[in-house]
C-alpha atoms as a PDB file:
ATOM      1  CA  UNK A   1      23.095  -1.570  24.316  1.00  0.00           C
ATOM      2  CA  UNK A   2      20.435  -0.502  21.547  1.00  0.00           C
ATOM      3  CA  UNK A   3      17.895  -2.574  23.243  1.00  0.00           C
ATOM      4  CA  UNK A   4      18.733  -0.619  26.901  1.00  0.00           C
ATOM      5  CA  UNK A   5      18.654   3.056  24.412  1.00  0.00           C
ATOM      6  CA  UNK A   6      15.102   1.662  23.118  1.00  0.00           C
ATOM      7  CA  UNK A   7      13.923   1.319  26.725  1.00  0.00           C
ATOM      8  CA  UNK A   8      15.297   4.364  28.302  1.00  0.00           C
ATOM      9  CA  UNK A   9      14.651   6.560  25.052  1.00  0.00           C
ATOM     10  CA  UNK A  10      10.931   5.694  25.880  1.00  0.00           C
ATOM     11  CA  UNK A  11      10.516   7.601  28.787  1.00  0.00           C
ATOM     12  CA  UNK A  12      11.688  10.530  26.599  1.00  0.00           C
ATOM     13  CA  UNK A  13       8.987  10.278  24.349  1.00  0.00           C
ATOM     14  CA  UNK A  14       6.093   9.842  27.092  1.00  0.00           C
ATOM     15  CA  UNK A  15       7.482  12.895  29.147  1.00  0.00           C
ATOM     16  CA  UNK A  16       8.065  14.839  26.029  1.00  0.00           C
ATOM     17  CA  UNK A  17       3.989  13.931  24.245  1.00  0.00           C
ATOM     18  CA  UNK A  18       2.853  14.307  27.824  1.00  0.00           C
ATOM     19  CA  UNK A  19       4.331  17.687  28.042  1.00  0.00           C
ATOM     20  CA  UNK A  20       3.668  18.959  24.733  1.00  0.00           C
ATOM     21  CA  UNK A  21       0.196  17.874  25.011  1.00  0.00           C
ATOM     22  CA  UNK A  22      -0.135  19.885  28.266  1.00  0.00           C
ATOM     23  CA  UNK A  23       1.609  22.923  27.381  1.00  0.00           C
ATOM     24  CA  UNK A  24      -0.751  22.852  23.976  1.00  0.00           C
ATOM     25  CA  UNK A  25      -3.646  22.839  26.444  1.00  0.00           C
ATOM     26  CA  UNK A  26      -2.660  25.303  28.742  1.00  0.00           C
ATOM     27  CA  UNK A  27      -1.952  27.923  25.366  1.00  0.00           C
ATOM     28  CA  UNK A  28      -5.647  26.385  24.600  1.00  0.00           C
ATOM     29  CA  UNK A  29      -6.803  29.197  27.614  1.00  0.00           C
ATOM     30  CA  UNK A  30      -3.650  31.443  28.077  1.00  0.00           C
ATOM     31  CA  UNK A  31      -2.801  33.459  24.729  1.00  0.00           C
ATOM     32  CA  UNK A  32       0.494  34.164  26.245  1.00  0.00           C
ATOM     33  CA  UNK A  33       1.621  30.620  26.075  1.00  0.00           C
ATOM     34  CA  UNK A  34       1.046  30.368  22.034  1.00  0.00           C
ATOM     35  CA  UNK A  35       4.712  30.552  20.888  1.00  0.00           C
ATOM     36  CA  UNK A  36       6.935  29.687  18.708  1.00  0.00           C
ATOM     37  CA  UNK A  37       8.972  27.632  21.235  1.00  0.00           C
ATOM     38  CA  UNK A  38       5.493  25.731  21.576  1.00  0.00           C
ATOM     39  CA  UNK A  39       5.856  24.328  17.585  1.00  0.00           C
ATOM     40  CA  UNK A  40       9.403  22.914  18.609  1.00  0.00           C
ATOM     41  CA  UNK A  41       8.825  21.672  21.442  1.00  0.00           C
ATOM     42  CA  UNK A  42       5.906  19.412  19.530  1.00  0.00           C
ATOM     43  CA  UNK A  43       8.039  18.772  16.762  1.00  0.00           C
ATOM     44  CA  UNK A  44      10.948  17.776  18.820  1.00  0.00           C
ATOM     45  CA  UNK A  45       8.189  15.461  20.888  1.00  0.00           C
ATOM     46  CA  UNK A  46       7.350  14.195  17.445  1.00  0.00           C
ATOM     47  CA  UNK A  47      10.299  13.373  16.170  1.00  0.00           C
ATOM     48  CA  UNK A  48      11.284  11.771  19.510  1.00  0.00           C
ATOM     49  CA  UNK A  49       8.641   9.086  18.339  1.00  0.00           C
ATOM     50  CA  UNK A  50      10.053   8.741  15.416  1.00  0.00           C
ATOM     51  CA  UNK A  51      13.328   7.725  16.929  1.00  0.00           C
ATOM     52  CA  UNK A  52      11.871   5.228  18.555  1.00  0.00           C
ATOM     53  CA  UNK A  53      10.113   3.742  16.075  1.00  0.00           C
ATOM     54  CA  UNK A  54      13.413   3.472  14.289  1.00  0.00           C
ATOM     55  CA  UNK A  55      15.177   1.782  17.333  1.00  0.00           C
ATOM     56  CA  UNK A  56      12.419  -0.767  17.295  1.00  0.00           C
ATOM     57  CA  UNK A  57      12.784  -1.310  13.707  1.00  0.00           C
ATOM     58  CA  UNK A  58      16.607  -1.967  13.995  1.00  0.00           C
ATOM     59  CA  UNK A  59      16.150  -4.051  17.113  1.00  0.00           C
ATOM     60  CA  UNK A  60      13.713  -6.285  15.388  1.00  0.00           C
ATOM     61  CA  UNK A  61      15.808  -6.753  12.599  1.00  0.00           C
ATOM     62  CA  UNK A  62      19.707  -7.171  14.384  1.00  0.00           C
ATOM     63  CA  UNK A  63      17.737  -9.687  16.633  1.00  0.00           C
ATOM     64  CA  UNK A  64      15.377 -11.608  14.547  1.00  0.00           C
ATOM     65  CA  UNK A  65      12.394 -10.918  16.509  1.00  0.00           C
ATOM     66  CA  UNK A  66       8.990 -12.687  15.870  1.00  0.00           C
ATOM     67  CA  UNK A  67       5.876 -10.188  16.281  1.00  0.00           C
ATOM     68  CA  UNK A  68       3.161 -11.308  18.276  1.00  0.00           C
ATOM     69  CA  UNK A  69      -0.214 -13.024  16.344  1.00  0.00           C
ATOM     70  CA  UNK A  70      -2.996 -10.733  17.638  1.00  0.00           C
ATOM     71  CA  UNK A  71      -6.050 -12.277  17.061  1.00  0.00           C
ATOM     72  CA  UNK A  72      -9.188 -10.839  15.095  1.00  0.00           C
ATOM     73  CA  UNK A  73     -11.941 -10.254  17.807  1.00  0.00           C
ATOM     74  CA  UNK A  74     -14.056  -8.284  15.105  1.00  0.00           C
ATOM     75  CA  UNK A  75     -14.316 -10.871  12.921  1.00  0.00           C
ATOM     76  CA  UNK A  76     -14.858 -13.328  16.356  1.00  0.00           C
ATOM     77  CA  UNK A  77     -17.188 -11.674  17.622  1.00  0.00           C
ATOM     78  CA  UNK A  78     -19.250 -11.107  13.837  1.00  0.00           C
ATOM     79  CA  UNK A  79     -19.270 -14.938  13.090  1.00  0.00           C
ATOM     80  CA  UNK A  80     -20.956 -15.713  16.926  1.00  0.00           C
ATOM     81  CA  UNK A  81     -23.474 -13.345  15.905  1.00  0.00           C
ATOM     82  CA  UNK A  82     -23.952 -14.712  12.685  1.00  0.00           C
ATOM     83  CA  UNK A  83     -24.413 -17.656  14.519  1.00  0.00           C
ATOM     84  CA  UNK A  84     -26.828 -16.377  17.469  1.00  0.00           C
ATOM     85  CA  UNK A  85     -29.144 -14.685  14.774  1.00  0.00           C
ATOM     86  CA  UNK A  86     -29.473 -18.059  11.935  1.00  0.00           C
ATOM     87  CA  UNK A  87     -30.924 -19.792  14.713  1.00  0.00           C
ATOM     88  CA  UNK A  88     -33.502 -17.329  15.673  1.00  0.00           C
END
């Protein structure tokens, strides 16, 4: 059940940024648009990602869920220069 919340409660949060973030363009160009009702609507979008966050949180911990190991392409990609340019 809090897994299916975490997964529906994400469409929330794109639809809500993605709206927020137009509506805060559009007021960009039309004065009329700059509102008070804008600032809620971006905090509410904001705190919608915060709620998710927190669902992930809980559903890592009630399930014992391993993260995945990313690996470091920075460093990867530094060494086979290091590498490339000692032999030169």
């Amino acid at each position: 059940m809090l897994r299916d919340f975490h997964e529906n409660w994400a469409w929330f949060v794109i639809i809500g940024n993605g709206l927020a973030g137009l509506w805060s363009l559009a007021a960009h160009k039309m004065v009329a648009l700059r509102s008070r009702a804008l600032w809620w609507f971006i905090g509410l979008a904001e705190l919608s990602v915060f709620v998710q966050v927190a669902l992930g949180v809980a559903l890592v911990n009630k399930y014992k869920l391993e993260f995945p190991q990313f690996q470091d392409r920075k460093s990867t990609r530094l060494n086979s220069s290091h590498e490339w340019i000692s032999r030169m």
